[in-house]
ModelCIF file with pLDDT and N, C-alpha, C, O atoms, coordinates in Angstrom:
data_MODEL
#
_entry.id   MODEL 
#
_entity.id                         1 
_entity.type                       polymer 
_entity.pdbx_number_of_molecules   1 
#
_entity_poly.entity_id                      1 
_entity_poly.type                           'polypeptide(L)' 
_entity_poly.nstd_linkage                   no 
_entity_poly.nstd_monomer                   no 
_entity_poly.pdbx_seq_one_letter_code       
;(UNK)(UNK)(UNK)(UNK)(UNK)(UNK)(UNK)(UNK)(UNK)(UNK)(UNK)(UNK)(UNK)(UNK)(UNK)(UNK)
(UNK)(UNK)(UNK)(UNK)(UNK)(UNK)(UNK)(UNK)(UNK)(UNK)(UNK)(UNK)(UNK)(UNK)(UNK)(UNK)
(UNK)(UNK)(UNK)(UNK)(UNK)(UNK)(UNK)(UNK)(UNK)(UNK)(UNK)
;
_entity_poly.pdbx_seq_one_letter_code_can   XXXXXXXXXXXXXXXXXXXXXXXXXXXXXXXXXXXXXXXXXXX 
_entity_poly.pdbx_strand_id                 A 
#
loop_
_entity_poly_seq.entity_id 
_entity_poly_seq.num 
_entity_poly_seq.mon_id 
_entity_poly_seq.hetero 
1 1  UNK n 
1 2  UNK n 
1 3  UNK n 
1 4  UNK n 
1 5  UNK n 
1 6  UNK n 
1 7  UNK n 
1 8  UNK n 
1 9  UNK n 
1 10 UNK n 
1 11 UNK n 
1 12 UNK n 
1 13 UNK n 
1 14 UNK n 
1 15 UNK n 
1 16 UNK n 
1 17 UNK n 
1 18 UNK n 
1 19 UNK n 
1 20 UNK n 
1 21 UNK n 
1 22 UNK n 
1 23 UNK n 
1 24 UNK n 
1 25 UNK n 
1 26 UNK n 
1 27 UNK n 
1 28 UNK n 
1 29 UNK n 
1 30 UNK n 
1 31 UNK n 
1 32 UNK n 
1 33 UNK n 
1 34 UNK n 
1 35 UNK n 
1 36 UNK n 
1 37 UNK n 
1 38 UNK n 
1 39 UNK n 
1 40 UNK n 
1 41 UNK n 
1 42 UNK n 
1 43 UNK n 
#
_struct_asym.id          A 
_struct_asym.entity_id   1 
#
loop_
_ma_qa_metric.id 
_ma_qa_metric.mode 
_ma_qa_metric.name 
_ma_qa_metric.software_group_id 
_ma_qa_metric.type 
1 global pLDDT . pLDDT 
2 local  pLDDT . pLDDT 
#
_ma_qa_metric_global.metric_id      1 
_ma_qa_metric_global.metric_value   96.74 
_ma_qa_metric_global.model_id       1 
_ma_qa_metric_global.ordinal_id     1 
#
loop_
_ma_qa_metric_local.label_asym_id 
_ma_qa_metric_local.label_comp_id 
_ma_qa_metric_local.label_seq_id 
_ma_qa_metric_local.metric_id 
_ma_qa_metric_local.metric_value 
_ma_qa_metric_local.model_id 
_ma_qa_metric_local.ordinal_id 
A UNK 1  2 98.00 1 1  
A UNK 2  2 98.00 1 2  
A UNK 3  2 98.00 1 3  
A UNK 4  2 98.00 1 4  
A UNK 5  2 97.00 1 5  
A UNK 6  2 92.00 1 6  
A UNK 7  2 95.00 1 7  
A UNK 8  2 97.00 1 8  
A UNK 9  2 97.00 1 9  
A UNK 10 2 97.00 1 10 
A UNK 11 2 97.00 1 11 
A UNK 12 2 98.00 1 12 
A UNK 13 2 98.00 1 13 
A UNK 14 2 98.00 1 14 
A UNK 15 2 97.00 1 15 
A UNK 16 2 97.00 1 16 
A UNK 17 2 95.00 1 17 
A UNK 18 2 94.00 1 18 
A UNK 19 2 92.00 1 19 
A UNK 20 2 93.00 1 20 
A UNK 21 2 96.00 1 21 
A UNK 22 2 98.00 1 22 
A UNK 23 2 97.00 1 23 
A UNK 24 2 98.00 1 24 
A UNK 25 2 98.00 1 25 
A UNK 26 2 98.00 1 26 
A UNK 27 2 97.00 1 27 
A UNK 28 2 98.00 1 28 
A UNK 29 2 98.00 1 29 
A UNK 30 2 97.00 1 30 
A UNK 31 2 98.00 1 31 
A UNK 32 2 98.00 1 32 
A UNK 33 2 98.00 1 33 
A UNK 34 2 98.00 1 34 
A UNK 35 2 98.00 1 35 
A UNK 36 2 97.00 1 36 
A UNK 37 2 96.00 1 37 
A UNK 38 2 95.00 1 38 
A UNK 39 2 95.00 1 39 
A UNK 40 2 96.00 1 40 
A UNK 41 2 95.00 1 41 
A UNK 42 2 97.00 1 42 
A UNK 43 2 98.00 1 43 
#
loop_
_atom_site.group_PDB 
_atom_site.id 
_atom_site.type_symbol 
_atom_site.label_atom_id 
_atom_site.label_alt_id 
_atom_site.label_comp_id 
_atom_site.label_asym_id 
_atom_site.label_entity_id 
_atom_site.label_seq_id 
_atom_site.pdbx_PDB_ins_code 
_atom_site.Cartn_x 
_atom_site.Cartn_y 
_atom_site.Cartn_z 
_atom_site.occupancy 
_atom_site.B_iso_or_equiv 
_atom_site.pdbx_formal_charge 
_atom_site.auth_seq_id 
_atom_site.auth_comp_id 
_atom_site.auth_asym_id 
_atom_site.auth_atom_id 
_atom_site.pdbx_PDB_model_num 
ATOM 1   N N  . UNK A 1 1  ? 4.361  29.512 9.259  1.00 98.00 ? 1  UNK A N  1 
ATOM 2   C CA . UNK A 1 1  ? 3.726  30.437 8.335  1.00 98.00 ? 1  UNK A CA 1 
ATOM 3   C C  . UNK A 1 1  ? 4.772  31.097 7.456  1.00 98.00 ? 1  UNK A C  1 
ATOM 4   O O  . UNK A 1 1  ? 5.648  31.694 8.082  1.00 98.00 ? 1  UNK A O  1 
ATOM 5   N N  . UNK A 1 2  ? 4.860  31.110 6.117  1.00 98.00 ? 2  UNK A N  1 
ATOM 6   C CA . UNK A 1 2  ? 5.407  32.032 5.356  1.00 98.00 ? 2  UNK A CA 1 
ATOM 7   C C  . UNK A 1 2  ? 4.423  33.321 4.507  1.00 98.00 ? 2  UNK A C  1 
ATOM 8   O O  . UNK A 1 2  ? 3.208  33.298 4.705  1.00 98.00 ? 2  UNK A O  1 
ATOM 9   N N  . UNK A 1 3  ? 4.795  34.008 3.921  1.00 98.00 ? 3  UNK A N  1 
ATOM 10  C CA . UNK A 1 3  ? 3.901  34.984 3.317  1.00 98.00 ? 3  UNK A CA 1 
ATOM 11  C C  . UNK A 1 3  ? 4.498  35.470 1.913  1.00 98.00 ? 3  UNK A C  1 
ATOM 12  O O  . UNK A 1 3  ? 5.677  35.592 1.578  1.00 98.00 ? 3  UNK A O  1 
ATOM 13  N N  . UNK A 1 4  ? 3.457  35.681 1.278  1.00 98.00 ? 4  UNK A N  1 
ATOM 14  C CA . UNK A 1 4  ? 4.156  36.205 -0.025 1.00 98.00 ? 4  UNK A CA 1 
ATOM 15  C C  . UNK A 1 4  ? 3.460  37.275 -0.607 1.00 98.00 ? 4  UNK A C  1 
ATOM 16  O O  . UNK A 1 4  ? 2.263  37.076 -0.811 1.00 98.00 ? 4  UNK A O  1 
ATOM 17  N N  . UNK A 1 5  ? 3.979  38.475 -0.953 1.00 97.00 ? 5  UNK A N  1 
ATOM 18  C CA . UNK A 1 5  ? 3.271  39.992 -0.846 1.00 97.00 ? 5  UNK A CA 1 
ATOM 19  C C  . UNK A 1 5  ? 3.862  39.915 -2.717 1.00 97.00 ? 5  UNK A C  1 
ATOM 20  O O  . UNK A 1 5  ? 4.651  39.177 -3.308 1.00 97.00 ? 5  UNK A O  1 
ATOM 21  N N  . UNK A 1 6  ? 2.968  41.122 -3.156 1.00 92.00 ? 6  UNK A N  1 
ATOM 22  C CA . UNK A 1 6  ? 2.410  41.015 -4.949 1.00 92.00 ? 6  UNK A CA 1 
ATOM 23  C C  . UNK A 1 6  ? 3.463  41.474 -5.332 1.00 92.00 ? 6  UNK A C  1 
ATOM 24  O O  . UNK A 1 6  ? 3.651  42.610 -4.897 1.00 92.00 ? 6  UNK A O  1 
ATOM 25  N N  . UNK A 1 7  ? 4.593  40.922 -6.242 1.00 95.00 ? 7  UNK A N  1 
ATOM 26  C CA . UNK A 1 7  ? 6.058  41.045 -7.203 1.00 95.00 ? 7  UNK A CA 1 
ATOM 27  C C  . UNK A 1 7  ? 7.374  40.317 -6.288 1.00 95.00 ? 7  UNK A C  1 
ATOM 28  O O  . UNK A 1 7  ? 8.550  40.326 -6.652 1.00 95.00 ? 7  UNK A O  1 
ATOM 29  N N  . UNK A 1 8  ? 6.816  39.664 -4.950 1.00 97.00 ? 8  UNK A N  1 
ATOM 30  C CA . UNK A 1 8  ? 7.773  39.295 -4.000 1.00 97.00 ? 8  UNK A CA 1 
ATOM 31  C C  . UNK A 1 8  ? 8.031  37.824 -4.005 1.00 97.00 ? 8  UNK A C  1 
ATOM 32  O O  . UNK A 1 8  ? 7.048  37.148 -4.307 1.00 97.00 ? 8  UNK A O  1 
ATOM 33  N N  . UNK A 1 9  ? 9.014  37.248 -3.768 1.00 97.00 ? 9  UNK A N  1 
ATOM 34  C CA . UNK A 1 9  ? 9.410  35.841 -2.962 1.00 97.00 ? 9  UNK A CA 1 
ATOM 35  C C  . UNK A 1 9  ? 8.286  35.395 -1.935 1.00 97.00 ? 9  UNK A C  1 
ATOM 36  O O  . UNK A 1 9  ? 7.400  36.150 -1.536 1.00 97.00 ? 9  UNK A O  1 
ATOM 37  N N  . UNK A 1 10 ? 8.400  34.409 -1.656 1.00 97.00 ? 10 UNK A N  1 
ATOM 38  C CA . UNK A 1 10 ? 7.894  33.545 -0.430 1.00 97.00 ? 10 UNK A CA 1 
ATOM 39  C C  . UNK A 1 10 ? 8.771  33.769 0.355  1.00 97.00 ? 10 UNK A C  1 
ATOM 40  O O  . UNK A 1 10 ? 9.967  33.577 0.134  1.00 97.00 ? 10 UNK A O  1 
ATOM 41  N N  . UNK A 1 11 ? 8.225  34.264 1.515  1.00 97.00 ? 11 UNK A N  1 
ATOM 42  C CA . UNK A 1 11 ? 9.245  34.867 2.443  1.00 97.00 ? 11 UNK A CA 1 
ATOM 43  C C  . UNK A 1 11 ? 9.157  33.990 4.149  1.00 97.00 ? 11 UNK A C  1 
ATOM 44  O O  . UNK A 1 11 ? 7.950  33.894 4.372  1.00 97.00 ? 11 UNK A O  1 
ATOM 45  N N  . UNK A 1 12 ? 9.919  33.383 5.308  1.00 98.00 ? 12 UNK A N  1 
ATOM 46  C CA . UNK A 1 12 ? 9.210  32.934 6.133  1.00 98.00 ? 12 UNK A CA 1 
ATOM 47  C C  . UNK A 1 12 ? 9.094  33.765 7.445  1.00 98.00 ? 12 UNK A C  1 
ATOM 48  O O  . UNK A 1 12 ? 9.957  34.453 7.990  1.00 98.00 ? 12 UNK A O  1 
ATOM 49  N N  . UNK A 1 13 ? 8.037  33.567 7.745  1.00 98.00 ? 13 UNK A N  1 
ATOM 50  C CA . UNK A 1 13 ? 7.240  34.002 8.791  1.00 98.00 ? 13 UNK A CA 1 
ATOM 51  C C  . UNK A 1 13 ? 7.274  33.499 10.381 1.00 98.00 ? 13 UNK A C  1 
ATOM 52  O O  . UNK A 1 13 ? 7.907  34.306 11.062 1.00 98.00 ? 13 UNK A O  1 
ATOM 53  N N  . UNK A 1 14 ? 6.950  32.796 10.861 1.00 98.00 ? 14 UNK A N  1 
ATOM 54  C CA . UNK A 1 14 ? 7.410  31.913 11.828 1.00 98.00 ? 14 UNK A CA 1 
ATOM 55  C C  . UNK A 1 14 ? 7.549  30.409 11.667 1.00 98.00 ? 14 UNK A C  1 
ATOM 56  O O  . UNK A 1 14 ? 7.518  29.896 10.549 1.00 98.00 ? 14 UNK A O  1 
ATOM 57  N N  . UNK A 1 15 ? 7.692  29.753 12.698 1.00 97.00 ? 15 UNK A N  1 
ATOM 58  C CA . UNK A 1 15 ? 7.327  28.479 13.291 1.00 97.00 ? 15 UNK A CA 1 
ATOM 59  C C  . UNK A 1 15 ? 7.765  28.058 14.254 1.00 97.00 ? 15 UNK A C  1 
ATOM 60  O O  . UNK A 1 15 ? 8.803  28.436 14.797 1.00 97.00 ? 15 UNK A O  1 
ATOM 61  N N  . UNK A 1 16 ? 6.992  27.160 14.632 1.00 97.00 ? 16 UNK A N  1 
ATOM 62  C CA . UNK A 1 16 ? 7.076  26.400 15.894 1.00 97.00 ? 16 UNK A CA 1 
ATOM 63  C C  . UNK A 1 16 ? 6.931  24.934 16.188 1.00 97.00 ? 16 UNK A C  1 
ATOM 64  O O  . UNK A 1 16 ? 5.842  24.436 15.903 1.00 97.00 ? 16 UNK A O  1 
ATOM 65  N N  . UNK A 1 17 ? 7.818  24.195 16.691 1.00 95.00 ? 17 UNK A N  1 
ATOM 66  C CA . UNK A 1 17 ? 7.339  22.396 17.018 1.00 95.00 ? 17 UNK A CA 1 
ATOM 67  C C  . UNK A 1 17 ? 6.842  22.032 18.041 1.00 95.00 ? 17 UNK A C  1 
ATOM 68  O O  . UNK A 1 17 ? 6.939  22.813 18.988 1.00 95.00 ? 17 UNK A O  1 
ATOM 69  N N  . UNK A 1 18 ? 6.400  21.229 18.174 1.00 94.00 ? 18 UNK A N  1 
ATOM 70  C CA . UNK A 1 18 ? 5.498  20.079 18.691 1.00 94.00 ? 18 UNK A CA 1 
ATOM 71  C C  . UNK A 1 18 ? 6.000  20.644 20.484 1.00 94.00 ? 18 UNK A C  1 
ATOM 72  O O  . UNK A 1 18 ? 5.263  20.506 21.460 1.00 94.00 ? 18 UNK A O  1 
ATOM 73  N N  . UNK A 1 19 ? 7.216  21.186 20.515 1.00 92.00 ? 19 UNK A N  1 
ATOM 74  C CA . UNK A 1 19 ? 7.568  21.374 21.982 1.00 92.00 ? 19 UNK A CA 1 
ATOM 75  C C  . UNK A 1 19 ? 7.640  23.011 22.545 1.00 92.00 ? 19 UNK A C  1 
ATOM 76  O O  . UNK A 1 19 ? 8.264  23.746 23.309 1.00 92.00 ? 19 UNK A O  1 
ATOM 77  N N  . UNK A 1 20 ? 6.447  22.988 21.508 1.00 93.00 ? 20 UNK A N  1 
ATOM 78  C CA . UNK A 1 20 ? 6.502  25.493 21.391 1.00 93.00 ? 20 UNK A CA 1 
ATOM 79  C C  . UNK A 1 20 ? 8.031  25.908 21.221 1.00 93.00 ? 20 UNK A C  1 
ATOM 80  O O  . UNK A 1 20 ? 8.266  27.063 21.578 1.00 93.00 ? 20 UNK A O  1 
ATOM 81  N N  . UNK A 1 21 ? 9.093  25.187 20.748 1.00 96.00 ? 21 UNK A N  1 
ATOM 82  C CA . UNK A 1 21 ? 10.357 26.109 20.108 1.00 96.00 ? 21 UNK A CA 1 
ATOM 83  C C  . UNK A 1 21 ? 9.466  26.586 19.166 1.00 96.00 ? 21 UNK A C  1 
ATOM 84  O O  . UNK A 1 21 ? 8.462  25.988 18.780 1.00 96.00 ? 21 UNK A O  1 
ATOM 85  N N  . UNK A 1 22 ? 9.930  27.908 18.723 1.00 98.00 ? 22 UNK A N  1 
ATOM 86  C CA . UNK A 1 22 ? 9.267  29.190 18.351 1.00 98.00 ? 22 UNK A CA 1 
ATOM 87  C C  . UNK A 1 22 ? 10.746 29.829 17.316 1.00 98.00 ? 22 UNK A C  1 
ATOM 88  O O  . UNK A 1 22 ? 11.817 30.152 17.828 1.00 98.00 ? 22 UNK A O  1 
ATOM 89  N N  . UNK A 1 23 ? 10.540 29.871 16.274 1.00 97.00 ? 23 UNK A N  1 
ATOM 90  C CA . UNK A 1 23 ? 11.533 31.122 15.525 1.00 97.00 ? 23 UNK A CA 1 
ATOM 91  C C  . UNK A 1 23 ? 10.874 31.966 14.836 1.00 97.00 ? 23 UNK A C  1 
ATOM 92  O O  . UNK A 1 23 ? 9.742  31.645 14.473 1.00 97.00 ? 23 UNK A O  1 
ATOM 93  N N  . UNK A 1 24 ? 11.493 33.450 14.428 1.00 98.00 ? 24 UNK A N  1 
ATOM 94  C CA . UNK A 1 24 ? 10.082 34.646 13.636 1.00 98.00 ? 24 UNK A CA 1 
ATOM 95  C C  . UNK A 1 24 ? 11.300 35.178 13.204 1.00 98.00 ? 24 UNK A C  1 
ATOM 96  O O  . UNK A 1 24 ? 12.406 35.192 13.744 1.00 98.00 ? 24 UNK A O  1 
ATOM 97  N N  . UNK A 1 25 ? 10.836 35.685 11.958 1.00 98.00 ? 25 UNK A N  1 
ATOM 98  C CA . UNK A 1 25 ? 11.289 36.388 10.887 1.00 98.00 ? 25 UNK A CA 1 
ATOM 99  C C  . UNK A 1 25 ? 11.639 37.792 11.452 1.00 98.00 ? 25 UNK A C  1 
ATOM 100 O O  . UNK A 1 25 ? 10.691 38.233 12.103 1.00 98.00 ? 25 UNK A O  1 
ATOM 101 N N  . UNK A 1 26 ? 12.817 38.719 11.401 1.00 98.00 ? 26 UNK A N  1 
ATOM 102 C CA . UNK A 1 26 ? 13.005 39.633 12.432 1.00 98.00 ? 26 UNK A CA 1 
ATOM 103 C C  . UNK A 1 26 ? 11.900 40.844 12.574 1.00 98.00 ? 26 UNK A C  1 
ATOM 104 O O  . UNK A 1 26 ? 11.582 41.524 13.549 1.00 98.00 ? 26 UNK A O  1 
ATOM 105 N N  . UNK A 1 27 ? 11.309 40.839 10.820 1.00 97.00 ? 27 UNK A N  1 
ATOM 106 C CA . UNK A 1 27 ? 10.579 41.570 10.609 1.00 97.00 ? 27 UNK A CA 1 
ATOM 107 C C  . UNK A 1 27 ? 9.443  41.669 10.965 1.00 97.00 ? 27 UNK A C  1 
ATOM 108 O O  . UNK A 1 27 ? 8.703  42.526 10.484 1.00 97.00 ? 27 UNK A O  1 
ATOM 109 N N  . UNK A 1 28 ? 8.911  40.510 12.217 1.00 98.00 ? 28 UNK A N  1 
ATOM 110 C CA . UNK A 1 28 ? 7.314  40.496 12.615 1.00 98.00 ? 28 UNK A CA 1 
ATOM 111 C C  . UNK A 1 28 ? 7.752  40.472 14.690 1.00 98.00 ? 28 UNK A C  1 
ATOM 112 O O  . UNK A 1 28 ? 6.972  40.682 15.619 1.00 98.00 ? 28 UNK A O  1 
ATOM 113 N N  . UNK A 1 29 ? 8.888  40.218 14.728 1.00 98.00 ? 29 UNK A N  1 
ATOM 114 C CA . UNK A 1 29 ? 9.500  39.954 16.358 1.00 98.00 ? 29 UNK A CA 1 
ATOM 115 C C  . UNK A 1 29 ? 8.792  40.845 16.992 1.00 98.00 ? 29 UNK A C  1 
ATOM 116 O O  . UNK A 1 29 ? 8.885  42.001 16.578 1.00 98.00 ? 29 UNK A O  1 
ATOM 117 N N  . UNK A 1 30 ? 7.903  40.570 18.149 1.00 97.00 ? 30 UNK A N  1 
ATOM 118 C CA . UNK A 1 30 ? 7.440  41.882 19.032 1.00 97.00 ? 30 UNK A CA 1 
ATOM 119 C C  . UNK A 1 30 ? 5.884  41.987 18.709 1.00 97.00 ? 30 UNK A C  1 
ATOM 120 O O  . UNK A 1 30 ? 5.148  42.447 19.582 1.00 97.00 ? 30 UNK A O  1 
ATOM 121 N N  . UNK A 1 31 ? 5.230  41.480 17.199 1.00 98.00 ? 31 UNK A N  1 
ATOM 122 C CA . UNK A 1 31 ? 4.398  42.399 16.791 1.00 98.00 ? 31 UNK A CA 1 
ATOM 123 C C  . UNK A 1 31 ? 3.595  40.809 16.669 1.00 98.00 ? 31 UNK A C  1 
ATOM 124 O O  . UNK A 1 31 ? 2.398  40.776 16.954 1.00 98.00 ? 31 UNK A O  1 
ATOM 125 N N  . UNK A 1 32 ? 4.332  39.451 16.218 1.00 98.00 ? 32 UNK A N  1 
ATOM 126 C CA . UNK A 1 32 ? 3.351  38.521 15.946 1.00 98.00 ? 32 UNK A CA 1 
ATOM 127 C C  . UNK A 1 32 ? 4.227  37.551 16.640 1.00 98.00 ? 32 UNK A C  1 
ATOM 128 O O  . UNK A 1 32 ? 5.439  37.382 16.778 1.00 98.00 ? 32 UNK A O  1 
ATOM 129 N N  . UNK A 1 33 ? 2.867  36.846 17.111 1.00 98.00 ? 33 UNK A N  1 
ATOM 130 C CA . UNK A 1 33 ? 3.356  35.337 18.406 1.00 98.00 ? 33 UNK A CA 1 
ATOM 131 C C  . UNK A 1 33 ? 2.438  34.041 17.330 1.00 98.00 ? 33 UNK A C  1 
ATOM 132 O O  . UNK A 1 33 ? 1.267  34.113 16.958 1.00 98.00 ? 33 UNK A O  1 
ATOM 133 N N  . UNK A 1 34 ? 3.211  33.188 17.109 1.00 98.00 ? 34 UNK A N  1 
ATOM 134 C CA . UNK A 1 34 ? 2.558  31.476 16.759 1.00 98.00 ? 34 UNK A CA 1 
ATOM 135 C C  . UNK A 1 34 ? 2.426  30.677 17.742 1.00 98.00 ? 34 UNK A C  1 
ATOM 136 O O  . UNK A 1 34 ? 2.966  31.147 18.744 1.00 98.00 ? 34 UNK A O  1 
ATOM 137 N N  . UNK A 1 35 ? 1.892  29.550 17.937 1.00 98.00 ? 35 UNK A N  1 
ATOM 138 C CA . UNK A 1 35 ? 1.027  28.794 19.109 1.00 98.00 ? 35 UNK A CA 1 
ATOM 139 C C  . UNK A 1 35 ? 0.574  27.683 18.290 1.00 98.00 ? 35 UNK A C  1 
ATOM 140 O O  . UNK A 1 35 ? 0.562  27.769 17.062 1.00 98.00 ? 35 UNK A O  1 
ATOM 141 N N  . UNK A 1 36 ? 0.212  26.671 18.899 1.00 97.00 ? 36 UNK A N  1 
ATOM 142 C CA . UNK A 1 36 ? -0.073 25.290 18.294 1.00 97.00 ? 36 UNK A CA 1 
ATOM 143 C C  . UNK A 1 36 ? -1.314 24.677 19.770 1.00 97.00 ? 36 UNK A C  1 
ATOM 144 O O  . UNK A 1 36 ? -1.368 25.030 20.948 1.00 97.00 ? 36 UNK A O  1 
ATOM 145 N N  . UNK A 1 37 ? -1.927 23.927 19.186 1.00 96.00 ? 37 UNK A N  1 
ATOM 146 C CA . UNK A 1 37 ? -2.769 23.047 19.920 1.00 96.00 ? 37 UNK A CA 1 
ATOM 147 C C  . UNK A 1 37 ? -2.307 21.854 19.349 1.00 96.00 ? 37 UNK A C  1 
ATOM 148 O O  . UNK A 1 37 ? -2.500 21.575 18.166 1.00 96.00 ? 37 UNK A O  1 
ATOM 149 N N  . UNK A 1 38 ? -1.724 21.161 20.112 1.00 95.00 ? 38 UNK A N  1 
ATOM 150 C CA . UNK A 1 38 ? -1.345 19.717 19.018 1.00 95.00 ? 38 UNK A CA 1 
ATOM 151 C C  . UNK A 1 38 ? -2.298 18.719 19.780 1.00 95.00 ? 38 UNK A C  1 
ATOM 152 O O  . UNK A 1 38 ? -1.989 17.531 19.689 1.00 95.00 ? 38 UNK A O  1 
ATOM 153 N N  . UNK A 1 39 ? -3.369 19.029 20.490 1.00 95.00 ? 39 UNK A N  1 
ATOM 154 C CA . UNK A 1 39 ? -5.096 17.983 20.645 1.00 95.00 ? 39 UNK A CA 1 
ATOM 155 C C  . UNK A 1 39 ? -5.471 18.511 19.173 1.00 95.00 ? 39 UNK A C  1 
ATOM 156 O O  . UNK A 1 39 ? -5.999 17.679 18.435 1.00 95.00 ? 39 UNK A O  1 
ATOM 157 N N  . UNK A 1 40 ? -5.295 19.566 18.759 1.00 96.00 ? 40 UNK A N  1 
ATOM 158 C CA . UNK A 1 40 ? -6.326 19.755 17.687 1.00 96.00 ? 40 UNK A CA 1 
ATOM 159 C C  . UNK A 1 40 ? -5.403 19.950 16.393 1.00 96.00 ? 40 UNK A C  1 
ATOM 160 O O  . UNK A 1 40 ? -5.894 20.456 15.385 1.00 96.00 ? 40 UNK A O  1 
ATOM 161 N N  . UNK A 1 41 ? -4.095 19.556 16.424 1.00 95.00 ? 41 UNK A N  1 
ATOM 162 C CA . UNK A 1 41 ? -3.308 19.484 14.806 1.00 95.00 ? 41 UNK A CA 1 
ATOM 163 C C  . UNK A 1 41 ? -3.425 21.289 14.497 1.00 95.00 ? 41 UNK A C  1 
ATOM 164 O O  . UNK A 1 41 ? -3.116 21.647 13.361 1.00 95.00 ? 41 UNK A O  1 
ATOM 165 N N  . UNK A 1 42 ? -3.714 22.000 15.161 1.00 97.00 ? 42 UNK A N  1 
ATOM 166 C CA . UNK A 1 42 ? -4.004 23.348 14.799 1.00 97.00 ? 42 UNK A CA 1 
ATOM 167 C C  . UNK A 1 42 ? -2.306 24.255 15.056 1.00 97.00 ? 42 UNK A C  1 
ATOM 168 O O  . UNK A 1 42 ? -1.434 24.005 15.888 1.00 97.00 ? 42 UNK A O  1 
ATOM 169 N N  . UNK A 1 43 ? -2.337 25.187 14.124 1.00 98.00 ? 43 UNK A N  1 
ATOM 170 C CA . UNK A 1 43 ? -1.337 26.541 14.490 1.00 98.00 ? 43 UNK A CA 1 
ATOM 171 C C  . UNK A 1 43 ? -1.710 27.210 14.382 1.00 98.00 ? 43 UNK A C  1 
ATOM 172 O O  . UNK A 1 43 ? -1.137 28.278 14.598 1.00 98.00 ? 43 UNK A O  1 
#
């Protein structure tokens, strides 16, 4: 996930692969978790 807020950059947000390695932007650490179903191609 990246995000982009009104006069700002594209900024990134998390992600995660196929094996739940997980990295987050320092600014969401604590507050937002990513997750994948890879039966369903979903994040």
């Amino acid at each position: 996930w990246y995000r982009q807020a009104p006069g700002k950059q594209r900024e990134f947000v998390a992600r995660i692969d196929r094996g739940d390695m997980t990295n987050y932007a320092d600014s969401v650490k604590g507050r937002f978790t990513i997750s994948r179903d890879n039966a369903k191609n979903t994040v």
